[in-house]
PDB file of N, CA and C in Angstrom:
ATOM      1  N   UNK A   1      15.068  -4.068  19.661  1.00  0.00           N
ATOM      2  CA  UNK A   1      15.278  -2.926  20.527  1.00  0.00           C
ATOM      3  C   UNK A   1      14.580  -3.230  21.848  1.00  0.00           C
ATOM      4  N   UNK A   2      15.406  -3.215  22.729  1.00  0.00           N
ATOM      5  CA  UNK A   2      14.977  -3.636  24.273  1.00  0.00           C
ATOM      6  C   UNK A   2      14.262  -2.342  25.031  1.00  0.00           C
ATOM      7  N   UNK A   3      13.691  -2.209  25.997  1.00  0.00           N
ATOM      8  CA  UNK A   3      13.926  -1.232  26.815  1.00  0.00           C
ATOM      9  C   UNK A   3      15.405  -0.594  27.641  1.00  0.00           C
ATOM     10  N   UNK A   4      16.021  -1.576  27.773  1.00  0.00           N
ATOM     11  CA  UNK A   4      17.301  -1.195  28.307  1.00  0.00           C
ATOM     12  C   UNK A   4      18.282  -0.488  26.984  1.00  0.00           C
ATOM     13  N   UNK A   5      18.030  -1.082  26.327  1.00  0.00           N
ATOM     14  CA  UNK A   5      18.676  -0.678  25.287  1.00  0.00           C
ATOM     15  C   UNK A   5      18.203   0.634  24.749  1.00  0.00           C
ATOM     16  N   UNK A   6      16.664   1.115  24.426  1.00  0.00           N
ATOM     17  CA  UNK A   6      16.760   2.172  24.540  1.00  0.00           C
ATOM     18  C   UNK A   6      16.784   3.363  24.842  1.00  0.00           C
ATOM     19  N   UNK A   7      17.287   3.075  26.556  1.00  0.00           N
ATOM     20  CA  UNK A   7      17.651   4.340  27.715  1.00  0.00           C
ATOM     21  C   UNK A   7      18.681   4.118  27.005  1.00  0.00           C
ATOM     22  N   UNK A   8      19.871   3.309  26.993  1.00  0.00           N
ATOM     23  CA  UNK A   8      21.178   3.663  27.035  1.00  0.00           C
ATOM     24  C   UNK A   8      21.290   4.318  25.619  1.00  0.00           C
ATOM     25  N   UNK A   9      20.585   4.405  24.652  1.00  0.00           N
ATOM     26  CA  UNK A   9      21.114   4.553  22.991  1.00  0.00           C
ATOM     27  C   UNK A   9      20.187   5.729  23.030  1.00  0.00           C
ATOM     28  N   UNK A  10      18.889   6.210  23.648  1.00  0.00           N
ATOM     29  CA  UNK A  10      18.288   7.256  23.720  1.00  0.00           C
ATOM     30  C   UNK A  10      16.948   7.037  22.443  1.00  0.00           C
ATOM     31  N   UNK A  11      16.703   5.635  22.228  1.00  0.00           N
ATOM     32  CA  UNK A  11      15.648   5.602  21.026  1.00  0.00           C
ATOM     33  C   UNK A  11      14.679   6.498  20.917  1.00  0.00           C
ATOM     34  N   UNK A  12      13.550   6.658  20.107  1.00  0.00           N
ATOM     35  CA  UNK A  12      12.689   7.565  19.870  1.00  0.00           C
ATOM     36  C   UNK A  12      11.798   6.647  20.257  1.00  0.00           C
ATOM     37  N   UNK A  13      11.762   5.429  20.175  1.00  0.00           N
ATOM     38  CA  UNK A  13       9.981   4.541  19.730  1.00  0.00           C
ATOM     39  C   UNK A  13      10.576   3.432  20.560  1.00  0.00           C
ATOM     40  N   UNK A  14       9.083   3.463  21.306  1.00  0.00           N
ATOM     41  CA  UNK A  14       9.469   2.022  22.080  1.00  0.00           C
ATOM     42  C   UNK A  14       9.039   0.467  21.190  1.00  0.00           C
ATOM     43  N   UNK A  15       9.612  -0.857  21.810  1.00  0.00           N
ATOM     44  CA  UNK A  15       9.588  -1.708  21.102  1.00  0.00           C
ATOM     45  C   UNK A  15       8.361  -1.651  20.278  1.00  0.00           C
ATOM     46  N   UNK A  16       7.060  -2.123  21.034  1.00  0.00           N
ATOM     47  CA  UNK A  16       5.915  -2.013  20.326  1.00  0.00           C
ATOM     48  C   UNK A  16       5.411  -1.253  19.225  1.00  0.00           C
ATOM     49  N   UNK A  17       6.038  -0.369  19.469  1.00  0.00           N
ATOM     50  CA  UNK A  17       5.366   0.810  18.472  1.00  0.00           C
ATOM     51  C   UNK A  17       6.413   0.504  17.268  1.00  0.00           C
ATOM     52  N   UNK A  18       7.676   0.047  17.211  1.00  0.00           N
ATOM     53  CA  UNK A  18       8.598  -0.321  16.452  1.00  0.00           C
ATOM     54  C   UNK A  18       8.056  -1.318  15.721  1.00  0.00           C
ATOM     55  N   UNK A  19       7.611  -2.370  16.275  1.00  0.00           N
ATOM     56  CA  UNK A  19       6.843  -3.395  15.812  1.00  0.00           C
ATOM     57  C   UNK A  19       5.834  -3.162  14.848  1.00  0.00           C
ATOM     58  N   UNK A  20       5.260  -2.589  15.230  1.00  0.00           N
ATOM     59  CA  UNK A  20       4.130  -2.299  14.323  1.00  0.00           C
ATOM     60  C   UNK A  20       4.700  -1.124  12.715  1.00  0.00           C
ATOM     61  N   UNK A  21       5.338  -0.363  13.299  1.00  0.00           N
ATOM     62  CA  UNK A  21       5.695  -0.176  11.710  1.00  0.00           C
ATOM     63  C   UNK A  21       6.566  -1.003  11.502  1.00  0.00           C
ATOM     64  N   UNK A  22       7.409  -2.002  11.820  1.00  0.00           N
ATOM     65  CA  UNK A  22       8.159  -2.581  10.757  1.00  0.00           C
ATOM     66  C   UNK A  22       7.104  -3.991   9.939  1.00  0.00           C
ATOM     67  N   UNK A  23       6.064  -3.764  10.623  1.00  0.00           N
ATOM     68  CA  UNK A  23       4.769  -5.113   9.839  1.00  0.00           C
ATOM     69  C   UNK A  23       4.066  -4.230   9.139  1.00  0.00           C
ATOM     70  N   UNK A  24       4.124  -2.797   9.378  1.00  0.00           N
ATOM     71  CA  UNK A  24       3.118  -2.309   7.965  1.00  0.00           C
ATOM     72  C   UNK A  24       4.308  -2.288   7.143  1.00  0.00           C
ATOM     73  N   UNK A  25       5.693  -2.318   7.343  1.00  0.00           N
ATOM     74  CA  UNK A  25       6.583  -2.051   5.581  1.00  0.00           C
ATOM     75  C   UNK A  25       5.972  -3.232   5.158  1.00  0.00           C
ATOM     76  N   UNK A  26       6.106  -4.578   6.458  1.00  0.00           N
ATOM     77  CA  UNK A  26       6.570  -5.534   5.377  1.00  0.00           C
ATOM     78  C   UNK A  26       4.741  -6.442   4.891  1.00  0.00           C
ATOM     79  N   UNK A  27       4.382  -5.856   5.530  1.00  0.00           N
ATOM     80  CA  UNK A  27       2.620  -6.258   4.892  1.00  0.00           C
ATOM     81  C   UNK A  27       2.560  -5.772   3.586  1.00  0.00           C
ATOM     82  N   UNK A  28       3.005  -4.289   3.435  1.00  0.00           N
ATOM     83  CA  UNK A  28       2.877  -2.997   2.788  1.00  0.00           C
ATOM     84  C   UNK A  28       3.581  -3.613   1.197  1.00  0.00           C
ATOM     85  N   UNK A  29       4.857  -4.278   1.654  1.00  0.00           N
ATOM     86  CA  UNK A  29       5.793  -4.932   0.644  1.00  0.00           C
ATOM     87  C   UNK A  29       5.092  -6.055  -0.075  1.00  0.00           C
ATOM     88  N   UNK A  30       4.293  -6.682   1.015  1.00  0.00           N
ATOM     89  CA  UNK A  30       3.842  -7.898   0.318  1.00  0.00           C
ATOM     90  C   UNK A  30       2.347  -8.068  -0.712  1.00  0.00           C
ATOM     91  N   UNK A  31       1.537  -6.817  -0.144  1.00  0.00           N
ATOM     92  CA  UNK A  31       0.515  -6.314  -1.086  1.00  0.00           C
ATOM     93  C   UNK A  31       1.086  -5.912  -1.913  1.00  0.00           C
ATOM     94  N   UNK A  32       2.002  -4.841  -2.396  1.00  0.00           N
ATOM     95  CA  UNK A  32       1.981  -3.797  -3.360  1.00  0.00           C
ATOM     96  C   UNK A  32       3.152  -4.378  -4.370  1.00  0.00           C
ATOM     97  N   UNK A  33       3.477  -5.701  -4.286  1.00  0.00           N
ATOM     98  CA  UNK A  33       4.336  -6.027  -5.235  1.00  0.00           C
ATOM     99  C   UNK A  33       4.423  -7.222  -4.974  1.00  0.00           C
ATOM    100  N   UNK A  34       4.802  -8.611  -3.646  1.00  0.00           N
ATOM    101  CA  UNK A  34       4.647  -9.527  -4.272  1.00  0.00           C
ATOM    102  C   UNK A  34       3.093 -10.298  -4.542  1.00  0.00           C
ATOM    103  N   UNK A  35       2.597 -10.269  -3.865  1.00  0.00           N
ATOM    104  CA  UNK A  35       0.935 -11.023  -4.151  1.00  0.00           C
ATOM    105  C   UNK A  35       0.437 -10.990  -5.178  1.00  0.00           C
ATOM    106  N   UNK A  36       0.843 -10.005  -5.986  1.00  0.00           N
ATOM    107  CA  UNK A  36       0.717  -9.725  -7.234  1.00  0.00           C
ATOM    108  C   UNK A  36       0.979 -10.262  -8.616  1.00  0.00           C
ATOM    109  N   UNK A  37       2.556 -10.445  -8.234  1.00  0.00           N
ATOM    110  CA  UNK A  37       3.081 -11.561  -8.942  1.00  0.00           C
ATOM    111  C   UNK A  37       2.820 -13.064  -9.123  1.00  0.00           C
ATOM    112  N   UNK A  38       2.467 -13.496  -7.587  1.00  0.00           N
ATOM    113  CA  UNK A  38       1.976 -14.477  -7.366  1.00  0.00           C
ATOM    114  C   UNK A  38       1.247 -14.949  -7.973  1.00  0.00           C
ATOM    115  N   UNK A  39      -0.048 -14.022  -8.025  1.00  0.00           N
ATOM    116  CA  UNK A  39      -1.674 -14.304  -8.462  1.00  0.00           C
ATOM    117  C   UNK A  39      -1.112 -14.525 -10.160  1.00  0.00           C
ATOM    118  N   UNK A  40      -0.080 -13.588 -10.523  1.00  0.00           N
ATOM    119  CA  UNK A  40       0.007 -13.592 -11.937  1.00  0.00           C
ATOM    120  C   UNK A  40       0.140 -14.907 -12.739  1.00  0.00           C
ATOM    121  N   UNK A  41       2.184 -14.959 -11.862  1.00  0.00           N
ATOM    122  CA  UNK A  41       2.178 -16.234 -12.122  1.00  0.00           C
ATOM    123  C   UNK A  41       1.154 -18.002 -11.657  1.00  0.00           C
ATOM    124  N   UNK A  42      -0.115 -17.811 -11.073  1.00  0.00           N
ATOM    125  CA  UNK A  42      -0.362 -18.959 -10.500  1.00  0.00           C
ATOM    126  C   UNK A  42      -1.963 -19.163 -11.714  1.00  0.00           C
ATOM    127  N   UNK A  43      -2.442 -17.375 -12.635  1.00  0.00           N
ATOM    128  CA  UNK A  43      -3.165 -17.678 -13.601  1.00  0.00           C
ATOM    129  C   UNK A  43      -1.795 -18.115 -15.192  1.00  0.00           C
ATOM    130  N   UNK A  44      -0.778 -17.581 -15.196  1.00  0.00           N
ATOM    131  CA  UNK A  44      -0.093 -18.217 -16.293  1.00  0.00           C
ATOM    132  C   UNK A  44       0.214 -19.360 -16.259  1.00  0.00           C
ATOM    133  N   UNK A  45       0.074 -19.829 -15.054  1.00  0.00           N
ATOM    134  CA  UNK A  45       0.290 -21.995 -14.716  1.00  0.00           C
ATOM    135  C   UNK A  45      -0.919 -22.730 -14.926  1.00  0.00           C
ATOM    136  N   UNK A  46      -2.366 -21.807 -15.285  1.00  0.00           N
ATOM    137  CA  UNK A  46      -3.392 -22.467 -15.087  1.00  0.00           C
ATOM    138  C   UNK A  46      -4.007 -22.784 -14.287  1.00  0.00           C
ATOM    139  N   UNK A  47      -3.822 -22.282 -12.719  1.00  0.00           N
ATOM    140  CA  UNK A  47      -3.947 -23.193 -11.410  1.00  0.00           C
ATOM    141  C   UNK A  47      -5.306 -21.864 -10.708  1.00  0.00           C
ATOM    142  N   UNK A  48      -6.526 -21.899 -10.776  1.00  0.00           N
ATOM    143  CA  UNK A  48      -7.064 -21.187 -10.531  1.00  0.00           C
ATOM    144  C   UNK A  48      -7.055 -21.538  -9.004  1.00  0.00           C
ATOM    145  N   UNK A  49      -7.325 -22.423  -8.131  1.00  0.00           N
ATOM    146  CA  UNK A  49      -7.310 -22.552  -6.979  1.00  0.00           C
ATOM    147  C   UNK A  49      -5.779 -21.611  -5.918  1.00  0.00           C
ATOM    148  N   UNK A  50      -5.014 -22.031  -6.564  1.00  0.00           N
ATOM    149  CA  UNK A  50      -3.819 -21.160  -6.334  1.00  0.00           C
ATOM    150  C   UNK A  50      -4.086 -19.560  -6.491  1.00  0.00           C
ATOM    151  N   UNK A  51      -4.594 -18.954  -7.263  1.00  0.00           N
ATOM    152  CA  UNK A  51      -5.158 -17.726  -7.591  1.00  0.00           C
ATOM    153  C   UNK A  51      -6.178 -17.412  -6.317  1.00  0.00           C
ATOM    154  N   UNK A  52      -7.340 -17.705  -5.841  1.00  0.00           N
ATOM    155  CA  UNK A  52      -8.594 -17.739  -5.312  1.00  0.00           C
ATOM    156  C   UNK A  52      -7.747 -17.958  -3.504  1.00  0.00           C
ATOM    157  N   UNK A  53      -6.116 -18.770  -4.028  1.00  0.00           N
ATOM    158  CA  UNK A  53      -5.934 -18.573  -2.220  1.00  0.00           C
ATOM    159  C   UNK A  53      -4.823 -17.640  -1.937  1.00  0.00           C
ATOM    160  N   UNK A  54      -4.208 -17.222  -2.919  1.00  0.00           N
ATOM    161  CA  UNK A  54      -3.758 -16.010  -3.157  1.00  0.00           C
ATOM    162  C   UNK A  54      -4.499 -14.893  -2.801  1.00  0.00           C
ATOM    163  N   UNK A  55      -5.664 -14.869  -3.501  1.00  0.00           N
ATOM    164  CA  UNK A  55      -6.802 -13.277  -2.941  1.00  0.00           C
ATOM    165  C   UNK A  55      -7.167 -13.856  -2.085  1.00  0.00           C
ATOM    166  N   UNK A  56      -7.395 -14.959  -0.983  1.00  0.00           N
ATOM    167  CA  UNK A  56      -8.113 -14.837   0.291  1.00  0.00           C
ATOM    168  C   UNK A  56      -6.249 -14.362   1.144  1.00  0.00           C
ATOM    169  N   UNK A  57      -5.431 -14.694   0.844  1.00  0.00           N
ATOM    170  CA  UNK A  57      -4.403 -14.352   1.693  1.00  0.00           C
ATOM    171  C   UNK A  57      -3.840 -12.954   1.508  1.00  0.00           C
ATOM    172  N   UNK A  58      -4.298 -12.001   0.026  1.00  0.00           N
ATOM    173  CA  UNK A  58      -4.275 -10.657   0.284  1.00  0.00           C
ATOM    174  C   UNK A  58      -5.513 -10.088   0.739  1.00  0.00           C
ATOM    175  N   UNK A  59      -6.800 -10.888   0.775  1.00  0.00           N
ATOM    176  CA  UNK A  59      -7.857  -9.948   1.733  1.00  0.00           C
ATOM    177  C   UNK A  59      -6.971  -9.918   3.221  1.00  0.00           C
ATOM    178  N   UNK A  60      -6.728 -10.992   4.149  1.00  0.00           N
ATOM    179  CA  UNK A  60      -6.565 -10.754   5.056  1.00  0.00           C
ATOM    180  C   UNK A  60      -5.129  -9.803   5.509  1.00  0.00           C
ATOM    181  N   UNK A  61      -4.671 -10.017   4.479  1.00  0.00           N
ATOM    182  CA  UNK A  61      -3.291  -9.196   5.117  1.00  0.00           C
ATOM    183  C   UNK A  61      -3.792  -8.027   4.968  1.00  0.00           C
ATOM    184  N   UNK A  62      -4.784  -7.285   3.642  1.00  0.00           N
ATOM    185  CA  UNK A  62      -5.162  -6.035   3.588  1.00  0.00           C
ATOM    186  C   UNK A  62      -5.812  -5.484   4.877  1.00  0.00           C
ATOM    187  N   UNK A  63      -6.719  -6.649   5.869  1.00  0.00           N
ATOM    188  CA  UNK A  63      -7.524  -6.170   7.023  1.00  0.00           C
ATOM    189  C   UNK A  63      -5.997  -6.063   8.309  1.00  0.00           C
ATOM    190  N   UNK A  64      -5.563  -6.970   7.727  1.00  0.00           N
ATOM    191  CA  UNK A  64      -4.098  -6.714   8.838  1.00  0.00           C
ATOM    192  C   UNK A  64      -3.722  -5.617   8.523  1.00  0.00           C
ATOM    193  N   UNK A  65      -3.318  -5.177   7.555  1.00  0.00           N
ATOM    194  CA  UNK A  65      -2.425  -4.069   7.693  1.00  0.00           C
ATOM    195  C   UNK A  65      -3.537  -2.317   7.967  1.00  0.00           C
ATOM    196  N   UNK A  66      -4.905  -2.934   7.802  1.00  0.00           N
ATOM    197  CA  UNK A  66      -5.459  -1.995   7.975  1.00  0.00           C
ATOM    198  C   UNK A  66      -5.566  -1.738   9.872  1.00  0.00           C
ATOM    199  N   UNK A  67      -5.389  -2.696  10.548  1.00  0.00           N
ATOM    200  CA  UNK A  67      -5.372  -3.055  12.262  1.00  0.00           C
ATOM    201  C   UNK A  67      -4.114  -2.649  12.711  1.00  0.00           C
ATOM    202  N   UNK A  68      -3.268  -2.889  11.763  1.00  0.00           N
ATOM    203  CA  UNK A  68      -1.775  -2.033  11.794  1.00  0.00           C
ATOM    204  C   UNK A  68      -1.605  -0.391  12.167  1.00  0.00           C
ATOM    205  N   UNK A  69      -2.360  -0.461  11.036  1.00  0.00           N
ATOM    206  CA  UNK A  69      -2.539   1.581  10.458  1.00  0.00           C
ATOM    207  C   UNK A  69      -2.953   2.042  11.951  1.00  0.00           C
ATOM    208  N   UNK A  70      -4.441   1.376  12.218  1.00  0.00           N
ATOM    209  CA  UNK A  70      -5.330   1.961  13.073  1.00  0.00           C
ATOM    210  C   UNK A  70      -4.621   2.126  14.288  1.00  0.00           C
ATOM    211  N   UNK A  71      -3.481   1.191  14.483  1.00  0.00           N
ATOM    212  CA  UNK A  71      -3.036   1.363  16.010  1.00  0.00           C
ATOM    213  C   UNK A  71      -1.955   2.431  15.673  1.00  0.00           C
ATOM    214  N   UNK A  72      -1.122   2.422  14.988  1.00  0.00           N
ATOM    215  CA  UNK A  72      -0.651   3.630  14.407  1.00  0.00           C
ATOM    216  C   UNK A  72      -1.104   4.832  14.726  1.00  0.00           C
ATOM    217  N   UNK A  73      -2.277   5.062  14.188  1.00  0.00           N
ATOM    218  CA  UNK A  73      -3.031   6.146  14.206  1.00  0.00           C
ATOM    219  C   UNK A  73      -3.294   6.311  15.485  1.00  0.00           C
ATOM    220  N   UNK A  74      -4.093   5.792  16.300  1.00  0.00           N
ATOM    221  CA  UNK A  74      -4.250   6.085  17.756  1.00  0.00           C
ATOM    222  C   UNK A  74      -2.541   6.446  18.567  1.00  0.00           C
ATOM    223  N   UNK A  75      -2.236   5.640  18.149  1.00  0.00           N
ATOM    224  CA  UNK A  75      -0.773   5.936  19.188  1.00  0.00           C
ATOM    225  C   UNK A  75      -0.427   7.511  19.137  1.00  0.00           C
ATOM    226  N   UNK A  76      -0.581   7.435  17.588  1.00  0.00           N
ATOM    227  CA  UNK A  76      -0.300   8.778  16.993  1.00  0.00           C
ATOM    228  C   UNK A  76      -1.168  10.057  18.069  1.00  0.00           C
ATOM    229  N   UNK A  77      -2.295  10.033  17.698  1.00  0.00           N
ATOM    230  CA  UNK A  77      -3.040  11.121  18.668  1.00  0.00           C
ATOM    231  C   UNK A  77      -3.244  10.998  19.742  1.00  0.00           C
ATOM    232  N   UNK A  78      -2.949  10.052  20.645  1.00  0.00           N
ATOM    233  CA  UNK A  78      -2.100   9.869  22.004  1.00  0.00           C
ATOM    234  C   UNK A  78      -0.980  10.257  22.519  1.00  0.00           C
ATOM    235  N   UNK A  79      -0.299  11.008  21.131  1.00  0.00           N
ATOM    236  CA  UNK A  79       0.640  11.889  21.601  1.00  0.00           C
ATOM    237  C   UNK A  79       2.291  10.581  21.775  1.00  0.00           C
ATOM    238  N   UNK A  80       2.167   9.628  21.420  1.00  0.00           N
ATOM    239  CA  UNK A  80       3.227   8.619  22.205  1.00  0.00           C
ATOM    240  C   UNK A  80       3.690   8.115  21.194  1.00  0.00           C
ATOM    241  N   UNK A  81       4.321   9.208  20.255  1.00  0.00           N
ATOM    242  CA  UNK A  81       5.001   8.821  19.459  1.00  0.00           C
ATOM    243  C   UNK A  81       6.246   9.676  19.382  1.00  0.00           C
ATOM    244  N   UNK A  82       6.684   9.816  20.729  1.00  0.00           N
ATOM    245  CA  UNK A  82       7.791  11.198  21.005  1.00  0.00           C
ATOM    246  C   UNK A  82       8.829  10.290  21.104  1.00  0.00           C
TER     247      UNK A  82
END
């Protein structure tokens, strides 16, 4: 979604702000169902190292998606989410 594009179509949300929720679905997607699996399948293979970089790659996405939220949130009570 461009700026030009959304004068002419009349969008609600400008790019940025678009941006950012479509990385909390897909952060959101990747904590709450696949990482999960991951970690599962990588202790049913035996591979503990695989496991250990699995949870360092859902700590950080968890602090990502928490830097996500937060700008969210501000935008939010900035009113600039019209």
């Amino acid at each position: 979604m461009t700026e030009s594009t959304m004068n002419k179509q009349g969008a609600l949300l400008e790019d940025s702000t678009f941006n950012v929720i479509t990385q909390i679905e897909k952060k959101a997607d990747f904590l709450y169902s696949s990482v999960e699996k991951y970690m599962r399948d990588a202790e049913k293979d035996s591979k503990p190292e695989l496991v250990k970089m699995w949870n360092t790659i859902k700590e950080d996405e968890q602090n990502h998606l928490k830097m996500l939220r937060e700008e969210l949130i501000r935008e939010a009570k900035e009113d600039k989410l019209k």
